[in-house]
PDB file of N, CA and C in Angstrom:
ATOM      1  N   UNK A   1      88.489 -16.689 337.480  1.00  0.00           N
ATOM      2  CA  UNK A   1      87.491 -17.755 337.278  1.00  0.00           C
ATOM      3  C   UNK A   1      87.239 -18.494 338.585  1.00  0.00           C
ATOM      4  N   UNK A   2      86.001 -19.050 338.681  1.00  0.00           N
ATOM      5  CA  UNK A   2      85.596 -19.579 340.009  1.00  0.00           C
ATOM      6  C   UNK A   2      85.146 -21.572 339.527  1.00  0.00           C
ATOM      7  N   UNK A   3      85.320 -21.852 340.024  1.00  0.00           N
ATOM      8  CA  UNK A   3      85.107 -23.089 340.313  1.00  0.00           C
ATOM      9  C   UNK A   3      83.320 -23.748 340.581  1.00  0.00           C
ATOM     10  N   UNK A   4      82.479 -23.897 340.012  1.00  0.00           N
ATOM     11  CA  UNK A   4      80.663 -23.884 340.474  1.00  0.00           C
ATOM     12  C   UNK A   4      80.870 -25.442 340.116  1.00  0.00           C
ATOM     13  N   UNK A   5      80.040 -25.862 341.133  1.00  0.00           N
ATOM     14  CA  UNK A   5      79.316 -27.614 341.015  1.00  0.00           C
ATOM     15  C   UNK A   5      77.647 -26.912 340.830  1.00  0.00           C
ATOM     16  N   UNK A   6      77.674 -27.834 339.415  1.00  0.00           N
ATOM     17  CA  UNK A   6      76.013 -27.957 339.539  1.00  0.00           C
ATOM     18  C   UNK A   6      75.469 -29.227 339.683  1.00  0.00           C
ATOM     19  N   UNK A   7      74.134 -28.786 340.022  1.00  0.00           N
ATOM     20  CA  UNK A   7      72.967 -29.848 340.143  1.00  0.00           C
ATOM     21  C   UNK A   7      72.609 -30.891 339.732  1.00  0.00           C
ATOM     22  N   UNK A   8      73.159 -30.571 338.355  1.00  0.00           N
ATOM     23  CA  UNK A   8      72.880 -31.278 337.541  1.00  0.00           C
ATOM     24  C   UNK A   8      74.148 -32.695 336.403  1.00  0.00           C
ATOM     25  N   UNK A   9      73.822 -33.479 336.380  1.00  0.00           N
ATOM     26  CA  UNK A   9      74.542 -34.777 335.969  1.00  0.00           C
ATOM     27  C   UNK A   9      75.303 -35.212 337.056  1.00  0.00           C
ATOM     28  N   UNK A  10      75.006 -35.625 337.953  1.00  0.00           N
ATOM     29  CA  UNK A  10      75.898 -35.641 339.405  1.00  0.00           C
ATOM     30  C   UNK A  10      76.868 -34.847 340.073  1.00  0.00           C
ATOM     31  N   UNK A  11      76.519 -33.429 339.738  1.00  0.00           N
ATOM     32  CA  UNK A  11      77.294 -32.350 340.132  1.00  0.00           C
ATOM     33  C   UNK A  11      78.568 -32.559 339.438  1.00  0.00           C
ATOM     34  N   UNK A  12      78.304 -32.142 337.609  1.00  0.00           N
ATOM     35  CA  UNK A  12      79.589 -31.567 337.120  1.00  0.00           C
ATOM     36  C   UNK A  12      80.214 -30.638 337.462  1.00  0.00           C
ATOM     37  N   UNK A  13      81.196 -29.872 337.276  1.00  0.00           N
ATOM     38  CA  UNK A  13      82.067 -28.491 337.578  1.00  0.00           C
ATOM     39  C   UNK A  13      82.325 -28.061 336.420  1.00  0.00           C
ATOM     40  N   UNK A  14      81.882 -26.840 336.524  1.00  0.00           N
ATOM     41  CA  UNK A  14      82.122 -26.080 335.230  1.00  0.00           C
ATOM     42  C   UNK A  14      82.692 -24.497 335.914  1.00  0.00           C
ATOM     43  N   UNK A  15      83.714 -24.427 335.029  1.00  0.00           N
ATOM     44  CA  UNK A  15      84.404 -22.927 335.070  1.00  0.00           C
ATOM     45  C   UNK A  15      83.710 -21.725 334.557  1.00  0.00           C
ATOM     46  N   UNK A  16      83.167 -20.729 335.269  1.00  0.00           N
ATOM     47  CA  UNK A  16      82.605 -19.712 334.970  1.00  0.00           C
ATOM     48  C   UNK A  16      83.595 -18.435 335.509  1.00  0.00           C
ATOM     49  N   UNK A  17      83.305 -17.930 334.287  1.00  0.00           N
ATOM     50  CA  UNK A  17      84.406 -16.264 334.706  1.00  0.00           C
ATOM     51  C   UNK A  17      83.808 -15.250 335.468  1.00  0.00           C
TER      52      UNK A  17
END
């Protein structure tokens, strides 16, 4: 699993496999 900041809501982090 990798670690992604998004764009969006003040750059949450969400875990994507």
């Amino acid at each position: 699993m990798r670690s992604v900041k998004a764009g969006n809501s003040s750059g949450t982090h969400f875990n994507v496999k």
